[in-house]
C-alpha atoms as a PDB file:
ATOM      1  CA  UNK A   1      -0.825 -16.456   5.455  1.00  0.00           C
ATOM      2  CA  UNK A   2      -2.670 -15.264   2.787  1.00  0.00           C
ATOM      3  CA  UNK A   3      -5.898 -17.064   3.495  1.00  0.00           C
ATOM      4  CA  UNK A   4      -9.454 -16.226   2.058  1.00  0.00           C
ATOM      5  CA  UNK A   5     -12.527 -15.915   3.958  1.00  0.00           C
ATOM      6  CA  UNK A   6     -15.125 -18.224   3.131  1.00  0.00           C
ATOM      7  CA  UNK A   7     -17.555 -17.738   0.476  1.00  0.00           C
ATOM      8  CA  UNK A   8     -21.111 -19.178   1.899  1.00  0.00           C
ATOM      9  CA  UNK A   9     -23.307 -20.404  -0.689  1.00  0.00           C
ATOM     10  CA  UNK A  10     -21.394 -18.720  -3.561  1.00  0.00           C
ATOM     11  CA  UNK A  11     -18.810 -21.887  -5.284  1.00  0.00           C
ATOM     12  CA  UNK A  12     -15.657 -21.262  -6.086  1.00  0.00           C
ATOM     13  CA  UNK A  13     -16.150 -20.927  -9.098  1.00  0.00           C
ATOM     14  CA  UNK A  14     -18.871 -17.981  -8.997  1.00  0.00           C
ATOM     15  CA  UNK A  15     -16.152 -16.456  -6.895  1.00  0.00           C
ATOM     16  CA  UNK A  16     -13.387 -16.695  -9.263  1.00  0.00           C
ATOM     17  CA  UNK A  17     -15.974 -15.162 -12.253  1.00  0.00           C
ATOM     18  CA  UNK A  18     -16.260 -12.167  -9.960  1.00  0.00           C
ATOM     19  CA  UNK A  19     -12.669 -11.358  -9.013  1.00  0.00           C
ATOM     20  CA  UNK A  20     -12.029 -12.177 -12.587  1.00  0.00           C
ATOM     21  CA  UNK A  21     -14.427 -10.584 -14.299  1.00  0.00           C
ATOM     22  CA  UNK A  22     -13.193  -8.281 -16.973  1.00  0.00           C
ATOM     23  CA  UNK A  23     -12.499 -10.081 -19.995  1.00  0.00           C
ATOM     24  CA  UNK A  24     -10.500 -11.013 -21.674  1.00  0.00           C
ATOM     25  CA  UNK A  25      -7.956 -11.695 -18.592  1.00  0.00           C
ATOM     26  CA  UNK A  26     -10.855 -12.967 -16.633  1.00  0.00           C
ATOM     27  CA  UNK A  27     -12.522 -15.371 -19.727  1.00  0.00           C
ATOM     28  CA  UNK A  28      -9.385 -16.816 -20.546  1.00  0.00           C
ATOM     29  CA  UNK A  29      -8.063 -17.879 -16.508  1.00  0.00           C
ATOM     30  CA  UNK A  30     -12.155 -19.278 -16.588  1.00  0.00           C
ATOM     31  CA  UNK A  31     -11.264 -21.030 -19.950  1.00  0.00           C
ATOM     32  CA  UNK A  32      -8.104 -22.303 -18.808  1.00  0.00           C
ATOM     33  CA  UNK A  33      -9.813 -24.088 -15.918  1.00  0.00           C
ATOM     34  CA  UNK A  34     -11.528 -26.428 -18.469  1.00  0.00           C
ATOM     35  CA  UNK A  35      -8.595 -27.351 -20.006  1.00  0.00           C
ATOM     36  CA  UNK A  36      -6.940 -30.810 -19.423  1.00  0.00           C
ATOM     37  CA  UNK A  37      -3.283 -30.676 -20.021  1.00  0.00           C
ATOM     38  CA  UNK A  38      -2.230 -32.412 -17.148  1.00  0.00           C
ATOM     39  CA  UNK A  39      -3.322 -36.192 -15.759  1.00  0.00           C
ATOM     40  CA  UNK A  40      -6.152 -36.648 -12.997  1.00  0.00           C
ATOM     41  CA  UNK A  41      -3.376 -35.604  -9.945  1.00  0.00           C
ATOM     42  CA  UNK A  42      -2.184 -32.649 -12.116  1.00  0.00           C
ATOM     43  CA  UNK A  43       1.043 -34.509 -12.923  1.00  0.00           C
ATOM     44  CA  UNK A  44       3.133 -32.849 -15.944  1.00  0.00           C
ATOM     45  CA  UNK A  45       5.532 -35.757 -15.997  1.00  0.00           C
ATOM     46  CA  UNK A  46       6.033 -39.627 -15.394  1.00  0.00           C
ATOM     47  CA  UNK A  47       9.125 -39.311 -13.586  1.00  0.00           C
ATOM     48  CA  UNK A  48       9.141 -39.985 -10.079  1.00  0.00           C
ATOM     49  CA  UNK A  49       9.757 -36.711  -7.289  1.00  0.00           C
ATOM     50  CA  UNK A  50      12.699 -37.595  -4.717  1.00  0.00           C
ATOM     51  CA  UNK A  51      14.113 -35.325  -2.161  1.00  0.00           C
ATOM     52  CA  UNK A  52      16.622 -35.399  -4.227  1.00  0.00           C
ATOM     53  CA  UNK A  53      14.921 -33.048  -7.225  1.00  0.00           C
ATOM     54  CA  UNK A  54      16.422 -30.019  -8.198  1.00  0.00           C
ATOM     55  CA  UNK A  55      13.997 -27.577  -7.532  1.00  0.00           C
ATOM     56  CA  UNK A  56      12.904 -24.136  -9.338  1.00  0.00           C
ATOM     57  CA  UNK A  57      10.649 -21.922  -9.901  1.00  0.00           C
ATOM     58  CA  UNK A  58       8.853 -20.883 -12.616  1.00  0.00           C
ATOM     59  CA  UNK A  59       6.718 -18.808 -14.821  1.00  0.00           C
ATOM     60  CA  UNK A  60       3.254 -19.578 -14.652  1.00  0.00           C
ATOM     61  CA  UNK A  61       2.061 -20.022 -18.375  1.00  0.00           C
ATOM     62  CA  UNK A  62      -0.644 -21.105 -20.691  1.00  0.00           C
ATOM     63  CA  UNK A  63       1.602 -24.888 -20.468  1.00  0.00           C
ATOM     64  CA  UNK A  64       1.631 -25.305 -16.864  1.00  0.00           C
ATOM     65  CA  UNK A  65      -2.038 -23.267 -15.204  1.00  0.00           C
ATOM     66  CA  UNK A  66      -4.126 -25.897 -14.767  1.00  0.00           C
ATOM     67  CA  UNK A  67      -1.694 -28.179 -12.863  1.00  0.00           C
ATOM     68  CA  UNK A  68      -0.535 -25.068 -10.844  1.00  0.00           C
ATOM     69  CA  UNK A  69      -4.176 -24.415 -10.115  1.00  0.00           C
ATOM     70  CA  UNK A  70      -4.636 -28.649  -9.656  1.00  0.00           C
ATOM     71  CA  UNK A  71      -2.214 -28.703  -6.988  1.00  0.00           C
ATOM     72  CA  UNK A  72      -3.756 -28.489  -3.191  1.00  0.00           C
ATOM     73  CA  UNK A  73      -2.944 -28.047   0.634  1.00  0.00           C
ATOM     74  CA  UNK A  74      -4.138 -31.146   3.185  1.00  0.00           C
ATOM     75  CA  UNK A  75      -7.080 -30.704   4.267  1.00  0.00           C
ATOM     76  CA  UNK A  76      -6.639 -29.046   7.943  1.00  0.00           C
ATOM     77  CA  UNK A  77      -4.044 -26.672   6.127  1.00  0.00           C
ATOM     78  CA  UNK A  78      -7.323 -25.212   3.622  1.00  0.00           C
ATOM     79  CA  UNK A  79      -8.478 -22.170   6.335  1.00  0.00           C
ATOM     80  CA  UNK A  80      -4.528 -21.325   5.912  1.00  0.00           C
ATOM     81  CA  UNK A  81      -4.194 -20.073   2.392  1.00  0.00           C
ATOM     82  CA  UNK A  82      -6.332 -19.246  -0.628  1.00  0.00           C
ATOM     83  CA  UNK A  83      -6.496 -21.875  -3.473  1.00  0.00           C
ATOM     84  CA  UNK A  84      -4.204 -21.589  -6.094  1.00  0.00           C
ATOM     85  CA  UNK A  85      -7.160 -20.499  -8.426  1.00  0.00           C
ATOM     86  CA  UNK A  86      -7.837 -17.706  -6.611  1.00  0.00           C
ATOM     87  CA  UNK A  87      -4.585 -16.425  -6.086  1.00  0.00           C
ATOM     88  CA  UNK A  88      -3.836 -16.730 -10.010  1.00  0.00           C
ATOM     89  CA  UNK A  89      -7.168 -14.579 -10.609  1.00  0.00           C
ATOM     90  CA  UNK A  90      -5.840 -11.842  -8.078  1.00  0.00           C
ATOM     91  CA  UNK A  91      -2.548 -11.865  -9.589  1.00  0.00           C
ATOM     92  CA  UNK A  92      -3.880 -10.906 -13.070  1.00  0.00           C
ATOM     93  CA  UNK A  93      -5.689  -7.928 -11.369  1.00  0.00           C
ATOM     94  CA  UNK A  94      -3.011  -6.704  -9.383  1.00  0.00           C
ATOM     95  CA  UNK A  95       0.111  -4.611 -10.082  1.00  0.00           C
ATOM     96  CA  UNK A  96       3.400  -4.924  -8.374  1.00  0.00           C
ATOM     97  CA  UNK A  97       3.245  -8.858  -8.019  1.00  0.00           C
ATOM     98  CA  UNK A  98       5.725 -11.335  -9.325  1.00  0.00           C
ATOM     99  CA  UNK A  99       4.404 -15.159  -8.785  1.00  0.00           C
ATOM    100  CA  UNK A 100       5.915 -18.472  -9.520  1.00  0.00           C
ATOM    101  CA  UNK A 101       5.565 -22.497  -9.524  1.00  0.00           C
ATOM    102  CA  UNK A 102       7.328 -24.263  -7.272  1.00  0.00           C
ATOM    103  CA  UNK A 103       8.604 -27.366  -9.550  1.00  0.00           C
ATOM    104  CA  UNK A 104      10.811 -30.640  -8.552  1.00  0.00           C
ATOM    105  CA  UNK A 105      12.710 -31.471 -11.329  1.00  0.00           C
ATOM    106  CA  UNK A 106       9.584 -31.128 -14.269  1.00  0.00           C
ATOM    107  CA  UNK A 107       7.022 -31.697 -11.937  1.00  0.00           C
ATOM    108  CA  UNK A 108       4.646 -28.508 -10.119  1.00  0.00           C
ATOM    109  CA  UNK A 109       4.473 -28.952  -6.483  1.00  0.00           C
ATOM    110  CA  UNK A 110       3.934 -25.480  -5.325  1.00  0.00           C
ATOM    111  CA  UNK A 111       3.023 -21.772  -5.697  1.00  0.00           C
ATOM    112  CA  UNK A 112       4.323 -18.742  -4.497  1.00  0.00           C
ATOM    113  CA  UNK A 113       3.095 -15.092  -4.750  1.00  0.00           C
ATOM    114  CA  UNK A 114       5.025 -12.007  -4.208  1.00  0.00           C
ATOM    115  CA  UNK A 115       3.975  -8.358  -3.480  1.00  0.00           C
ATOM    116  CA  UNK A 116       6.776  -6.115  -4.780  1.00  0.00           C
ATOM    117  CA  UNK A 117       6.459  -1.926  -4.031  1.00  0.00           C
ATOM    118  CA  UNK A 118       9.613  -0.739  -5.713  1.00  0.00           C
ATOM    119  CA  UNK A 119       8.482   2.609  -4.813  1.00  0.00           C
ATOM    120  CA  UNK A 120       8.283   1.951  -0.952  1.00  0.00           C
ATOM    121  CA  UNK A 121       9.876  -0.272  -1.306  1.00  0.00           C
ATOM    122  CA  UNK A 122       8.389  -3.459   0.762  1.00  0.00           C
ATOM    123  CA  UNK A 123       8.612  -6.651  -0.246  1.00  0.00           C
ATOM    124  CA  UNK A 124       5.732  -9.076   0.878  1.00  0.00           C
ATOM    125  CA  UNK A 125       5.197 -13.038   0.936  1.00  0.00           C
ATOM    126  CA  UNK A 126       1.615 -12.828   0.033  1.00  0.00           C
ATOM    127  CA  UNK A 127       0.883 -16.916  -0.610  1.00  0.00           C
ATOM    128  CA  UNK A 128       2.908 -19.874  -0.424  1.00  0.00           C
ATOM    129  CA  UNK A 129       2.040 -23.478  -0.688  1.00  0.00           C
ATOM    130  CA  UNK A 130       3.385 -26.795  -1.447  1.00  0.00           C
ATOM    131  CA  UNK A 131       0.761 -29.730  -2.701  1.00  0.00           C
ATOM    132  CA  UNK A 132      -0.026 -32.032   0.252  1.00  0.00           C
ATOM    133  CA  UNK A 133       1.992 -34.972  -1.696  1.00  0.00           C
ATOM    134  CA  UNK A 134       5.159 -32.970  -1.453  1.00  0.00           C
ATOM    135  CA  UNK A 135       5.589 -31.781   1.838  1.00  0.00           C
ATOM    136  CA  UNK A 136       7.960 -32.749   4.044  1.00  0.00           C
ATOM    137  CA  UNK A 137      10.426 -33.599   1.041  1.00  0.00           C
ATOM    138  CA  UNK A 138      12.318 -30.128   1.470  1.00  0.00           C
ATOM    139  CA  UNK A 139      10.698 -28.065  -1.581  1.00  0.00           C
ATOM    140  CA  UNK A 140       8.932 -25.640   0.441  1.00  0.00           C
ATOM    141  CA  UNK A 141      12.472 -24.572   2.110  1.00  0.00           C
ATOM    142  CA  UNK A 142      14.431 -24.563  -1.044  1.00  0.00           C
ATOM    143  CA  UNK A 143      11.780 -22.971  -2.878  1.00  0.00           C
ATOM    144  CA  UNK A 144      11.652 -20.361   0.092  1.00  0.00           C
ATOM    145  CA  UNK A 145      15.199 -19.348  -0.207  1.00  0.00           C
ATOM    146  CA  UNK A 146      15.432 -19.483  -3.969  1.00  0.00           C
ATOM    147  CA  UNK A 147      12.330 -16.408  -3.182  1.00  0.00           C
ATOM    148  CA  UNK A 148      14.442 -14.946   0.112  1.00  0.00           C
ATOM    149  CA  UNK A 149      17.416 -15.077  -2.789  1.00  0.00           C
ATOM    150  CA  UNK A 150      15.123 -13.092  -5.519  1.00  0.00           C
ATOM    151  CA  UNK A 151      13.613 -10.654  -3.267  1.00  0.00           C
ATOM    152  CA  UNK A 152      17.446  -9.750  -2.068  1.00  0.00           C
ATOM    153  CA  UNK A 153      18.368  -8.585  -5.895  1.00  0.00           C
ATOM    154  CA  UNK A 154      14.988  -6.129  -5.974  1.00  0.00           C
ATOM    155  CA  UNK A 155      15.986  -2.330  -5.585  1.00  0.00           C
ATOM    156  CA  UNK A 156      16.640  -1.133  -1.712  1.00  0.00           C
ATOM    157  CA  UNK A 157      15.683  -4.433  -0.190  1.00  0.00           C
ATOM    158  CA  UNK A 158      15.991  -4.649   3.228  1.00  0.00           C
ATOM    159  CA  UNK A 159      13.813  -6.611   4.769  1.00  0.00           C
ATOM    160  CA  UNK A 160      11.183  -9.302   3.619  1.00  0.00           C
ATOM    161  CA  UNK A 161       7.181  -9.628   5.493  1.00  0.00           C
ATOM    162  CA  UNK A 162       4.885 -11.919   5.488  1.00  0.00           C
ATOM    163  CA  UNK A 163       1.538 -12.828   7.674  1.00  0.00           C
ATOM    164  CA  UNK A 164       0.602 -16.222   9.337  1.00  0.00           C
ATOM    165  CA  UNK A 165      -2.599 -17.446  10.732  1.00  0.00           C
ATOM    166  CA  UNK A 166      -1.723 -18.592  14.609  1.00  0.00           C
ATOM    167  CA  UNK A 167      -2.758 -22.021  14.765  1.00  0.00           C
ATOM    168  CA  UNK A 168      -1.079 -25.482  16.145  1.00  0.00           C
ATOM    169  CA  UNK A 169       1.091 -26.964  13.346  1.00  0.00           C
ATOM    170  CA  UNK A 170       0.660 -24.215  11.041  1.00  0.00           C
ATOM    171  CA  UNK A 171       3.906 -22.624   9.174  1.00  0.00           C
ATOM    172  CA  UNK A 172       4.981 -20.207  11.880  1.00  0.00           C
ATOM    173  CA  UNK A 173       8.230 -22.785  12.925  1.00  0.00           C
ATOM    174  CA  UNK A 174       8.739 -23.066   8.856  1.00  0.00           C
ATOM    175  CA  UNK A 175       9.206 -19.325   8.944  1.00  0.00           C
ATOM    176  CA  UNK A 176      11.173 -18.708  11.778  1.00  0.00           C
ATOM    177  CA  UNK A 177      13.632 -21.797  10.534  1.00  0.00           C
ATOM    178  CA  UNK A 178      14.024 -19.222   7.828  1.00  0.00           C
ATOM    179  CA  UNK A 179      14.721 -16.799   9.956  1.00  0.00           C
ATOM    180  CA  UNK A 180      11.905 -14.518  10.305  1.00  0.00           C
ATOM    181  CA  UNK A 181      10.860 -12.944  13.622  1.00  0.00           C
ATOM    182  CA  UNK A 182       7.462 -12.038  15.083  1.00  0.00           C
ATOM    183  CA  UNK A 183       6.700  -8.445  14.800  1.00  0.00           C
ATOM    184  CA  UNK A 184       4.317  -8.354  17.125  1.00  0.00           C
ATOM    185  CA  UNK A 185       1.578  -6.695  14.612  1.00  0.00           C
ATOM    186  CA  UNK A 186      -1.611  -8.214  13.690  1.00  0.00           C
ATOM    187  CA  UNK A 187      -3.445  -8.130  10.322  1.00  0.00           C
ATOM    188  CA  UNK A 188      -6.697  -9.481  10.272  1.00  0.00           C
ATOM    189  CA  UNK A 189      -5.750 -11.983  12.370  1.00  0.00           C
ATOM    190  CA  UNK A 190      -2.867 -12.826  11.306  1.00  0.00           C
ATOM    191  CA  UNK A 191       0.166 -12.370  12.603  1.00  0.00           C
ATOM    192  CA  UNK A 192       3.404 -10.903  10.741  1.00  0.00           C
ATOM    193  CA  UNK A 193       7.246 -11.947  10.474  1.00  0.00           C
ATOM    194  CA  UNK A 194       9.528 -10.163   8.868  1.00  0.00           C
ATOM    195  CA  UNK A 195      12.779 -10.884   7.670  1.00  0.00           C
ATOM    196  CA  UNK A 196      15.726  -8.587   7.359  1.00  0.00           C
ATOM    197  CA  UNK A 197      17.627  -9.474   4.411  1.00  0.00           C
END
């Protein structure tokens, strides 16, 4: 869901300057990527994470960037979704999108980006991940219905989509536990759920 192709030669980072680019969005996500608010694992606080955090989600802001962008899939999950960099950097170029972090308690453990039409309207899961160190501690469904939960308030919601790349032990069972369905409709690839809400 949400994946990026691969970049060849280019690094990341060349990458990021071009879908960035325009300043002074673009030189101040590239600025914040120097900065070093957080620890070396992109911890925000010394308190331990339990399955029993209260989880939230929040804004992403100058505070909390660089551990949101810190924060990383295992490694055979990578060809699944985009890094969090990149999906910040598209988020400042695009309109109708509403993101969040995925915290436990006062510590980031995950991302989530949002297409919103109002106008069609359709609602879209465009990227959602929880840091390798969290999963399987029940953020990533709490987190997903505290989004199901949002997208029901938007105007003339009716039904939620998102894509999945069709591999073993990727996040197809995750979605259908949530109680999406297979449309049957392929995007690149990828296949789509959708959700009626």
């Amino acid at each position: 869901m949400g994946r990026i192709r691969r970049f060849g030669s280019r690094s990341e980072l060349q990458c990021l300057q071009q879908l960035v680019g325009v300043p002074p969005a673009g030189a101040q996500v590239l600025r914040l990527l120097g900065w070093a608010q957080s620890d070396q694992n992109g911890r925000m606080s010394d308190s331990p994470v339990t399955t029993d955090s209260a989880v939230s989600l929040r804004p992403i802001s100058e505070e909390n960037v660089v551990a949101i962008i810190k924060l990383d899939v295992a490694e055979n999950q990578k060809d699944l979704v985009a890094p969090n960099s990149v999906s910040i950097a598209q988020a400042a170029h695009t309109a109708n999108r509403w993101e969040r972090a995925i915290y436990a308690d006062n510590e980031p453990v995950g991302y989530v980006l949002l297409s919103e039409n109002r106008t069609k309207p359709r609602y879209y899961l465009w990227r959602y991940m929880i840091d390798h160190r969290y999963q399987g501690m029940g953020f990533g469904r709490r987190a997903m219905e505290m989004v199901i939960d949002y997208v029901r308030t938007l105007p003339d919601a009716t039904e939620m989509y998102l894509t999945y790349v069709p591999v073993q032990h990727g996040p197809r069972e995750f979605y259908a536990g949530l109680g999406f369905v297979d449309t049957g409709v392929e995007h690149d690839g990828e296949l789509e759920m959708r959700l009626e809400l």
